[in-house]
C-alpha atoms as a PDB file:
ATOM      1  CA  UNK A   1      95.105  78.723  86.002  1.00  0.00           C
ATOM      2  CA  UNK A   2      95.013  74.780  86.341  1.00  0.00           C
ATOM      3  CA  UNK A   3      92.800  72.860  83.797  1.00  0.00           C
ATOM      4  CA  UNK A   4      89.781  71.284  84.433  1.00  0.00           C
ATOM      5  CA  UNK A   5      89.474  68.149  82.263  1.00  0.00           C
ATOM      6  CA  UNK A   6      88.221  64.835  83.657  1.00  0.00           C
ATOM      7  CA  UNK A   7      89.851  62.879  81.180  1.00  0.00           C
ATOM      8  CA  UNK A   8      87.468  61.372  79.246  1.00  0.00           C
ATOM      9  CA  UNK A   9      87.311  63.529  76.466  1.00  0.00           C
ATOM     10  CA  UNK A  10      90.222  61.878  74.862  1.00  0.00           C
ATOM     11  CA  UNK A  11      87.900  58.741  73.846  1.00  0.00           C
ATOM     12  CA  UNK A  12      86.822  61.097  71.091  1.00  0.00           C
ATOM     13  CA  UNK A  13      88.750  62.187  68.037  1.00  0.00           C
ATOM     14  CA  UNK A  14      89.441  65.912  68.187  1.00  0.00           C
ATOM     15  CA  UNK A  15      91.105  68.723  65.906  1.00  0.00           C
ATOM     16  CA  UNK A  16      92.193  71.895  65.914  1.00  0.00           C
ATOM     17  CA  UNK A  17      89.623  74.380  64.723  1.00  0.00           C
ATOM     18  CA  UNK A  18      91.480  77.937  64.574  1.00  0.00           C
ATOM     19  CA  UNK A  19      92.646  78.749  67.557  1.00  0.00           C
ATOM     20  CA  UNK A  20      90.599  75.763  69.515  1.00  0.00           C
ATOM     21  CA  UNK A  21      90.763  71.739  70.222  1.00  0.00           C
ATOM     22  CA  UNK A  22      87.214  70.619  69.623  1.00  0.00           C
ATOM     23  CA  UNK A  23      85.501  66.960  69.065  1.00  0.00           C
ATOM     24  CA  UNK A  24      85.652  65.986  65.606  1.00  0.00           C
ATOM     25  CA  UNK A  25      82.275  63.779  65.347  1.00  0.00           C
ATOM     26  CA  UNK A  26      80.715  63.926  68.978  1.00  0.00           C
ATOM     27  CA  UNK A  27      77.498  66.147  69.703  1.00  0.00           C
ATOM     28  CA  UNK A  28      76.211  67.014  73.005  1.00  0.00           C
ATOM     29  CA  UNK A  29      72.942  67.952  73.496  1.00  0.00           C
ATOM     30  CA  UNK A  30      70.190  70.336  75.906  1.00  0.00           C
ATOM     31  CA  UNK A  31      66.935  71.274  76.258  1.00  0.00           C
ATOM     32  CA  UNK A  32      65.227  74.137  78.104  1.00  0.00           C
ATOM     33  CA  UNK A  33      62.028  75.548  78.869  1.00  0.00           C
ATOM     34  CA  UNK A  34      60.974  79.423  79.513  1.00  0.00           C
ATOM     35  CA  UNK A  35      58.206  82.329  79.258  1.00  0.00           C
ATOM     36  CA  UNK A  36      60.251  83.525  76.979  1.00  0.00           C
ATOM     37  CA  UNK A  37      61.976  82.106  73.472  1.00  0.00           C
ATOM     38  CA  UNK A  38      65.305  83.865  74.668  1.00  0.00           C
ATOM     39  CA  UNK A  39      64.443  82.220  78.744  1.00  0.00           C
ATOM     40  CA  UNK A  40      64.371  78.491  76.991  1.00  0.00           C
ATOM     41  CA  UNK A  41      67.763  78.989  74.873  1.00  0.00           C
ATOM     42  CA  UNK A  42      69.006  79.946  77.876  1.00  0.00           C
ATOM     43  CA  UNK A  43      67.691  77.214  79.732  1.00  0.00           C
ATOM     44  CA  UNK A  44      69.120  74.873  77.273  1.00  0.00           C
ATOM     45  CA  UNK A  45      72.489  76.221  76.825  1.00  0.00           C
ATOM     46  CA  UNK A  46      72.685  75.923  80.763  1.00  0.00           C
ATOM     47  CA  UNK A  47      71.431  72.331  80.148  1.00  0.00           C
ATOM     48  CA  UNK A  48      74.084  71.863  78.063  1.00  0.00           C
ATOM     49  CA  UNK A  49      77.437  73.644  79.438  1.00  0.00           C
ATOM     50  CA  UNK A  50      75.990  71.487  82.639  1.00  0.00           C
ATOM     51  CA  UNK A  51      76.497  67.820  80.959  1.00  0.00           C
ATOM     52  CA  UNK A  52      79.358  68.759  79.263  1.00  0.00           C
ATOM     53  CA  UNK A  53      81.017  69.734  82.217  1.00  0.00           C
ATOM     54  CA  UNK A  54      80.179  67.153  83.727  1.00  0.00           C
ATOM     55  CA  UNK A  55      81.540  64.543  81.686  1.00  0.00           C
ATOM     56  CA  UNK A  56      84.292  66.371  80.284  1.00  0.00           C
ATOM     57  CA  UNK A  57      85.423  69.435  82.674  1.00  0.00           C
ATOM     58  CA  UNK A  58      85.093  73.197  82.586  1.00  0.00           C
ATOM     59  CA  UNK A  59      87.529  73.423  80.475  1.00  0.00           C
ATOM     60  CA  UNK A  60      85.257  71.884  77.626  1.00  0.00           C
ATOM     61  CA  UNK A  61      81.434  73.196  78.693  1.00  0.00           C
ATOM     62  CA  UNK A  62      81.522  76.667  77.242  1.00  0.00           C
ATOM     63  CA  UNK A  63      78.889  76.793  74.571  1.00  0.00           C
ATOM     64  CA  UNK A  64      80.544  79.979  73.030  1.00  0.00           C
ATOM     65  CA  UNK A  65      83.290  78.115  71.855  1.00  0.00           C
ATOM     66  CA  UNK A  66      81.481  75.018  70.656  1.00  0.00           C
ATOM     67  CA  UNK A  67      81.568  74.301  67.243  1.00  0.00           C
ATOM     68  CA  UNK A  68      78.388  72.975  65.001  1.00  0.00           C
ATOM     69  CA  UNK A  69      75.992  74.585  67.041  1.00  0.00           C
ATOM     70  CA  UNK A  70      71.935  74.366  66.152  1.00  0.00           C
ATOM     71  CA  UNK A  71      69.437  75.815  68.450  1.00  0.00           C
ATOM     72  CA  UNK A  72      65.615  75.145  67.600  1.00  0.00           C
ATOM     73  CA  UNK A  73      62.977  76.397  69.393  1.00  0.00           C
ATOM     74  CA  UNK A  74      59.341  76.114  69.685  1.00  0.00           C
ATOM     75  CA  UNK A  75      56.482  77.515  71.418  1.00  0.00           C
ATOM     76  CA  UNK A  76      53.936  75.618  73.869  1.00  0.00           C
ATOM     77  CA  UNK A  77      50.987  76.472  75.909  1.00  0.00           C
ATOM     78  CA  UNK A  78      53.530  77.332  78.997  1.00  0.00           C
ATOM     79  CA  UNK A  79      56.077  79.142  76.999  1.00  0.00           C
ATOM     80  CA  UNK A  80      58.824  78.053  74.900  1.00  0.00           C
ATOM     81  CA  UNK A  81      60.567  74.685  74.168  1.00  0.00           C
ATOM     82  CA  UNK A  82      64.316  74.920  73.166  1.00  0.00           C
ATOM     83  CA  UNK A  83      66.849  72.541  72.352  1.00  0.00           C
ATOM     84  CA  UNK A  84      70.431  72.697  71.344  1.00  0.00           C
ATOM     85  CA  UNK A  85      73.320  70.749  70.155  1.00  0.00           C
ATOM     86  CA  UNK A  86      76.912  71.259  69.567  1.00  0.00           C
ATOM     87  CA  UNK A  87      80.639  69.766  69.315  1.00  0.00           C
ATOM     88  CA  UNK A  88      82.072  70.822  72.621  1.00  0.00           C
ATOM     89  CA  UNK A  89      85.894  72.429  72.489  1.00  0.00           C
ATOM     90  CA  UNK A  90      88.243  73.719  74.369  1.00  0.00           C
END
């Protein structure tokens, strides 16, 4: 299969971490909402894999192999509030 990079994720330093290339210094962030805690982490994962993509390619948006990864959640009157943030690699 081809990669899918845009390019711009060489502006950021990056190192190999086991097996994976991932950004050294540079966070990306979601947020999600949901009925349910497990709905908003969801939610915000999606948020994030989203952006990442975005700027950087598929290649680089899968939050399972992001590195430095904090989820933290809280409840509202409509649900759940989530919000995550991790070093994207690939």
């Amino acid at each position: 299969s081809s990669a899918d990079q845009t390019g711009i994720a060489s502006m950021h330093n990056q190192a190999r971490v086991g097996n994976k290339i991932c950004m050294t210094d540079h966070y990306h962030y979601g947020s999600g909402t949901g009925a349910t805690k497990a709905a908003a982490q969801k939610s915000a994962i999606s948020s994030w894999s989203s952006f990442t993509d975005f700027e950087y390619g598929s290649d680089w948006a899968r939050f399972s192999k992001a590195v430095g990864k904090r989820i933290s959640c809280s409840s509202s009157s409509s649900g759940y509030d989530c919000q995550v943030e991790a070093r994207p690699c690939r």
